[in-house]
Protein backbone atom coordinates (compact mmCIF):
# COMPACT_ATOMS: atom_id res chain seq x y z
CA UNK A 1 46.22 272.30 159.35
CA UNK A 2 43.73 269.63 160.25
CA UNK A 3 44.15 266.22 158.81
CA UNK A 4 43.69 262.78 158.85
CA UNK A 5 47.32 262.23 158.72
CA UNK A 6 47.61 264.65 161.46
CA UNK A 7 45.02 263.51 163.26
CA UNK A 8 46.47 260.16 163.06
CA UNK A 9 49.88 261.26 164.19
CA UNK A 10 48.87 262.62 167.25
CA UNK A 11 46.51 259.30 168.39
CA UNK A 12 49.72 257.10 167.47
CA UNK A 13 52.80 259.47 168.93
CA UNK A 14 50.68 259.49 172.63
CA UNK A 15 51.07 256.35 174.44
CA UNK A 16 47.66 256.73 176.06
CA UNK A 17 45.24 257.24 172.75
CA UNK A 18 48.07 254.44 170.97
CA UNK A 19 46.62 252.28 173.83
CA UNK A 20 42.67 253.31 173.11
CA UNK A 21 43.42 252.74 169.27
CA UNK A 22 44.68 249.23 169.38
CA UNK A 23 42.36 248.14 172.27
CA UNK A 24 39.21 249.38 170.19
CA UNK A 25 41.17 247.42 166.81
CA UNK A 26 41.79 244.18 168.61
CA UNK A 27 38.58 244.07 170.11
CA UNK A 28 37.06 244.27 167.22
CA UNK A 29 38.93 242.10 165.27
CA UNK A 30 39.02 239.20 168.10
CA UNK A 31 34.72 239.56 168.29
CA UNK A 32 35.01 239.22 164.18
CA UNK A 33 37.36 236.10 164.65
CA UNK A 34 34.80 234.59 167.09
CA UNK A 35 31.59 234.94 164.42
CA UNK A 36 33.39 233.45 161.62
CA UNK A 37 34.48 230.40 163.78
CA UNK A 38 31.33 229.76 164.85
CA UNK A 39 29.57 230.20 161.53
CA UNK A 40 31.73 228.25 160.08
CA UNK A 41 30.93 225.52 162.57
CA UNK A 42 27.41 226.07 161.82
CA UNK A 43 26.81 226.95 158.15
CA UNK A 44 23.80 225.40 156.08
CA UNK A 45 24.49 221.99 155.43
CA UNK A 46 23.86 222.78 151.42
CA UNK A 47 26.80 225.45 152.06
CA UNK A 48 29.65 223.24 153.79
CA UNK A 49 31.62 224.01 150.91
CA UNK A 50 32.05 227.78 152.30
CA UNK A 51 33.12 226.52 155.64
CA UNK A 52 36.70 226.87 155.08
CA UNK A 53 36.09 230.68 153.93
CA UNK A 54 34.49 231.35 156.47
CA UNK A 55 36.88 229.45 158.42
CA UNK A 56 39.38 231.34 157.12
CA UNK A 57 38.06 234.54 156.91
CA UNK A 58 37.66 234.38 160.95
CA UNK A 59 41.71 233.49 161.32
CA UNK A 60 42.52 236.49 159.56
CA UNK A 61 40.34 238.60 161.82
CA UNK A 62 41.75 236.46 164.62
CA UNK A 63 45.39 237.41 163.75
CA UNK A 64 44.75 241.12 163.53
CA UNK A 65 43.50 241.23 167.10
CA UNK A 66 46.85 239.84 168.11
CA UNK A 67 48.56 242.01 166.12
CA UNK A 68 47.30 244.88 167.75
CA UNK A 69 48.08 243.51 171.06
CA UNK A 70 51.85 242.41 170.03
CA UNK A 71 51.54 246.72 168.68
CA UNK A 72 50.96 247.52 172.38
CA UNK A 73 52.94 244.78 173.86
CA UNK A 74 56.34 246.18 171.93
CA UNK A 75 55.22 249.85 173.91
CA UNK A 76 55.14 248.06 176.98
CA UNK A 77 51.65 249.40 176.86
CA UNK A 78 48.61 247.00 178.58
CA UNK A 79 44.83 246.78 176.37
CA UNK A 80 42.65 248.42 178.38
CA UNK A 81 38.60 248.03 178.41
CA UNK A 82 36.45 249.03 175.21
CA UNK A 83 34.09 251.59 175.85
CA UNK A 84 30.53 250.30 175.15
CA UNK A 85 29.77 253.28 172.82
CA UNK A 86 32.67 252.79 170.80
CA UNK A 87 32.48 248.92 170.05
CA UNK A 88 31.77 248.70 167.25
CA UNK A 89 30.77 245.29 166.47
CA UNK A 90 28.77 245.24 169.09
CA UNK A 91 26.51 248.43 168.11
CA UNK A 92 25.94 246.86 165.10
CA UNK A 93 24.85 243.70 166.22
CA UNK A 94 22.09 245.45 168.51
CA UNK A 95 21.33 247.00 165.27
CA UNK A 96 20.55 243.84 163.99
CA UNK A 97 23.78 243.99 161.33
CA UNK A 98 25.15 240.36 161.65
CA UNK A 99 24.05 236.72 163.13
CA UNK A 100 22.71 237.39 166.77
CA UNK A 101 25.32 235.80 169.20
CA UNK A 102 22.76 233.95 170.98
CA UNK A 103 21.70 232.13 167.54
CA UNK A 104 25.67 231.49 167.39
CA UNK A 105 26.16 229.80 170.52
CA UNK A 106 23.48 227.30 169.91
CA UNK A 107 24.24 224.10 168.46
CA UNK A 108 21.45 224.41 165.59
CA UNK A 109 22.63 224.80 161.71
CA UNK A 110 22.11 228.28 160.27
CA UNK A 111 19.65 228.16 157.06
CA UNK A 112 21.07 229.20 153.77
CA UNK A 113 19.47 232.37 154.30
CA UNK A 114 21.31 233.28 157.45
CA UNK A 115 24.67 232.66 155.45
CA UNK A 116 23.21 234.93 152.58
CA UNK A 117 22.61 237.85 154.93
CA UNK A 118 26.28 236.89 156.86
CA UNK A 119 27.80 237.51 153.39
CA UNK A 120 25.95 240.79 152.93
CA UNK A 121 26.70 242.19 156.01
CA UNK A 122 29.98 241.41 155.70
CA UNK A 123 30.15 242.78 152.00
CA UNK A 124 29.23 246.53 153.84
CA UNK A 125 31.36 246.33 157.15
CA UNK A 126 34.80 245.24 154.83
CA UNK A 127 34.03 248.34 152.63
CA UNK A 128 34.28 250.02 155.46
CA UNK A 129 37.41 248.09 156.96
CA UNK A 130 38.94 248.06 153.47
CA UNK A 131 38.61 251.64 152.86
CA UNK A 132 40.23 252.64 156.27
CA UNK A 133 43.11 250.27 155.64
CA UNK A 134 43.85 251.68 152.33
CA UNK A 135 44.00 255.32 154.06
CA UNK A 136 46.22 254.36 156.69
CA UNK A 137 48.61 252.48 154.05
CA UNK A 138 48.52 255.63 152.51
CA UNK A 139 49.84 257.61 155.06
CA UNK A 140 51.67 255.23 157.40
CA UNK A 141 52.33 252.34 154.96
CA UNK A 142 56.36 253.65 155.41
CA UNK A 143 56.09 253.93 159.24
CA UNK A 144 58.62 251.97 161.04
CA UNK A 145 56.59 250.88 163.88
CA UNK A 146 53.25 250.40 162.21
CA UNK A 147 54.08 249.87 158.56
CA UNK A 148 54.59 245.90 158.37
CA UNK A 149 51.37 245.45 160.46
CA UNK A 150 49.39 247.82 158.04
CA UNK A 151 50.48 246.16 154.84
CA UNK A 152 49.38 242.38 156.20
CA UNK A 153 46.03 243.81 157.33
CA UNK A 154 44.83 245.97 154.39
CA UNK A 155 45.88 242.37 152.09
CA UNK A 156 43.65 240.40 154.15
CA UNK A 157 40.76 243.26 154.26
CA UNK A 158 41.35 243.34 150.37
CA UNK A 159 40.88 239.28 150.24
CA UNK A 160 37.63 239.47 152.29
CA UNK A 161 35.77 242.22 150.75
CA UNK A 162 37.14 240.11 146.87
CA UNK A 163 35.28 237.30 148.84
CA UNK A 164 32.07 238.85 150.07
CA UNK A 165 31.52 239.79 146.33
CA UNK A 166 32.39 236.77 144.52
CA UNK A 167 30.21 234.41 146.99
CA UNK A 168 27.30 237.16 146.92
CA UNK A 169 27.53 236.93 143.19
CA UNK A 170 27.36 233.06 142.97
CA UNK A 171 24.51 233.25 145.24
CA UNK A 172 22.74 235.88 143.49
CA UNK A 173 22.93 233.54 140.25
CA UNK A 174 21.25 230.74 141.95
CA UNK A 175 18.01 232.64 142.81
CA UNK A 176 19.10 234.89 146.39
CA UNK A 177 19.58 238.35 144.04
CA UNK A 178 16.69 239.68 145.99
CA UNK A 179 17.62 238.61 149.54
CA UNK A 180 21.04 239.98 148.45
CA UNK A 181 19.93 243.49 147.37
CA UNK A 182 17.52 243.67 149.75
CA UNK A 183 20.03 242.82 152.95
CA UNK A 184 22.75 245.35 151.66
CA UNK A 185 20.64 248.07 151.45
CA UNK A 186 19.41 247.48 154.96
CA UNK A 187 22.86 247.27 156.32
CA UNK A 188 24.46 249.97 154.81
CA UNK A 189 21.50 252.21 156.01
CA UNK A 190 22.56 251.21 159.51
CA UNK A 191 26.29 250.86 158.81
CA UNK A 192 26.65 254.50 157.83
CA UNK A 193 24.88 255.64 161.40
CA UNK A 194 26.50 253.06 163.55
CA UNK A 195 29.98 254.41 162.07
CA UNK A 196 29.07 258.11 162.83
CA UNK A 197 28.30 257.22 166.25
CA UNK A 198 31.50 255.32 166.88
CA UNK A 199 33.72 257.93 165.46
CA UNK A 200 32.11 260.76 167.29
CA UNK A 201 32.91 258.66 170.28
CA UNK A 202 36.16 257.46 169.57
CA UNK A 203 37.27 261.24 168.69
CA UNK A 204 35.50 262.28 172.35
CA UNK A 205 37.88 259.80 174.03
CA UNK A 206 40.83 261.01 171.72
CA UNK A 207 39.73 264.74 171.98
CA UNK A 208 39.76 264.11 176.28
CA UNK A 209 43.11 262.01 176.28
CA UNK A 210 44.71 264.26 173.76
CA UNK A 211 43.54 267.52 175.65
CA UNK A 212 42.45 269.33 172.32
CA UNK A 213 41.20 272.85 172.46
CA UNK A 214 37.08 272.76 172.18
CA UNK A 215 37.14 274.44 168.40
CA UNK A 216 39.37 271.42 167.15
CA UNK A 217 37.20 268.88 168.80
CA UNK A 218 33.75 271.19 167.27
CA UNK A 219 35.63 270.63 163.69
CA UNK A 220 36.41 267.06 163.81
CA UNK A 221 32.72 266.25 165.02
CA UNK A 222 31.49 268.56 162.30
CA UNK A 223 33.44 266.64 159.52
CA UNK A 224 32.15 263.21 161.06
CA UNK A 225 28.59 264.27 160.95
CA UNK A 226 29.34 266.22 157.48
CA UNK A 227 30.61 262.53 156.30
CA UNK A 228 27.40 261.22 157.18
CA UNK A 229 25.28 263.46 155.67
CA UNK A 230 27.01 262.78 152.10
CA UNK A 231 26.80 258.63 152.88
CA UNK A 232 23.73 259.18 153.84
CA UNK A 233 22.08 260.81 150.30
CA UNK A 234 24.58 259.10 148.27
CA UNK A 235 28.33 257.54 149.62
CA UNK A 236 26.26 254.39 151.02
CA UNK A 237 25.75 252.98 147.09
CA UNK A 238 29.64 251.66 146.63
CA UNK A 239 28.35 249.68 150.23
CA UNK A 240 25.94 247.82 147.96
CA UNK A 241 27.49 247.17 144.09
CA UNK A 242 28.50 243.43 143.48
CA UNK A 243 31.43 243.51 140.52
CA UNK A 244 33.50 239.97 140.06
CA UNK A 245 36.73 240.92 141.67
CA UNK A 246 40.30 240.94 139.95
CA UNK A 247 41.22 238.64 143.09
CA UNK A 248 39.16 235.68 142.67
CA UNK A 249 39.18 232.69 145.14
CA UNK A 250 40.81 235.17 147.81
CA UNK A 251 40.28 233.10 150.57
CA UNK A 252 41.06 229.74 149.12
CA UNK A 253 43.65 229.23 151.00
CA UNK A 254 45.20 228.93 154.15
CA UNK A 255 45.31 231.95 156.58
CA UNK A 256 49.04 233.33 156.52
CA UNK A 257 50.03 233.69 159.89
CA UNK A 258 51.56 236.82 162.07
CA UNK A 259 55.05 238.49 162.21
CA UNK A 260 56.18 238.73 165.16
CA UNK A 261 55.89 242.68 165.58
């Protein structure tokens, strides 16, 4: 029977679609690490007191990419290059979802409402990250390669979505609600597609590596675009609700750093 846990089985038991998984996760994650750092460096000077959030926030992301690499590292397995249609990161910055990288690598402030509409987009893409971690904890959380890793990074996914909506809220209370509701909407719209694009990619490269038999890869792709079709008339709204999180001040803190793996 078809599964996620199945599905996920097979990508992490071959060597080859391991090595695609983590490469795609590290990129990812490293790319993240980069935009926070810079933001951080260049956040509205009536915001400073988010810099070491943001700061923050970016170390996490910074540690995940190496823990995907120490992942392939203890295989004696090599990253090897991203595919442009699956990067994620980067679709959605063509899509206009995040601060352009060109406005990053200047040396000019951001306004306050670039770091508004940095906190939105970030409120939609953790969802995402969030809810992926909690699946895999799910059904790896036990696994004696992966587990340890998978634990560390769905805490820190669970600390930056409790972040997104605590900051969004404290903003929305002095006078950016509209910005706010406006900016998630828009980026969940385009989250949603960007994400169905990527997976029916990713699964292409699995479905090729793996060798699976052309009615398997037909289902998958039919359950990724079914996905859609639900997020698209209704999944997209938990995207785009604000609630006070249980974890409050979740990034107050210092980063915690790796195991070694």
């Amino acid at each position: 029977m078809l599964t996620a846990k199945s599905l996920f089985q097979e990508i992490i038991d071959d060597d080859e679609s391991f090595r695609l998984f983590c490469s795609i996760a590290a990129s990812g994650e490293s790319q993240g690490g980069w935009e926070n750092a810079r933001i951080a460096a260049l956040v509205a000077p009536g915001m400073r007191e988010l810099a070491p959030k943001i700061t923050r926030h970016g170390a996490d992301e910074d540690k995940h990419g190496r823990i995907f690499n120490a992942l392939l590292k203890k295989r004696g397995l090599d990253p090897v290059p991203v595919p442009p249609e699956t990067d994620y990161t980067m679709l959605l910055e063509q899509r206009g979802i995040g601060l352009a990288h060109d406005k990053l690598r200047r040396e000019e402030p951001l306004t306050e409402a670039d770091i508004v509409v940095y906190l939105a987009h970030s409120r939609v893409t953790e969802q995402r990250a969030a809810d992926q971690m909690d699946m895999l904890v799910t059904y790896f959380g036990d696994h004696p390669e992966l587990g340890r890793a998978i634990h560390m990074i769905d805490n820190d996914e669970a600390n930056h979505l409790a972040y997104c909506h605590e900051e969004l809220l404290r903003l929305a209370r002095q006078g950016h609600g509209r910005l706010i509701q406006r900016t998630l909407r828009e980026s969940a719209l385009v989250e949603i597609q960007v994400y169905r694009d990527v997976s029916l990619a990713v699964m292409g490269h699995m479905g090729r590596i793996l060798r699976w038999p052309r009615p398997k890869a037909a289902a998958l792709a039919a359950g990724i675009r079914g996905m859609y079709a639900y997020e698209r008339v209704a999944g997209w709204h938990k995207m785009v609700d604000l609630r006070m999180p249980e974890r409050r001040d979740a990034l107050g803190g210092p980063a915690t750093p790796a195991p070694a793996f």
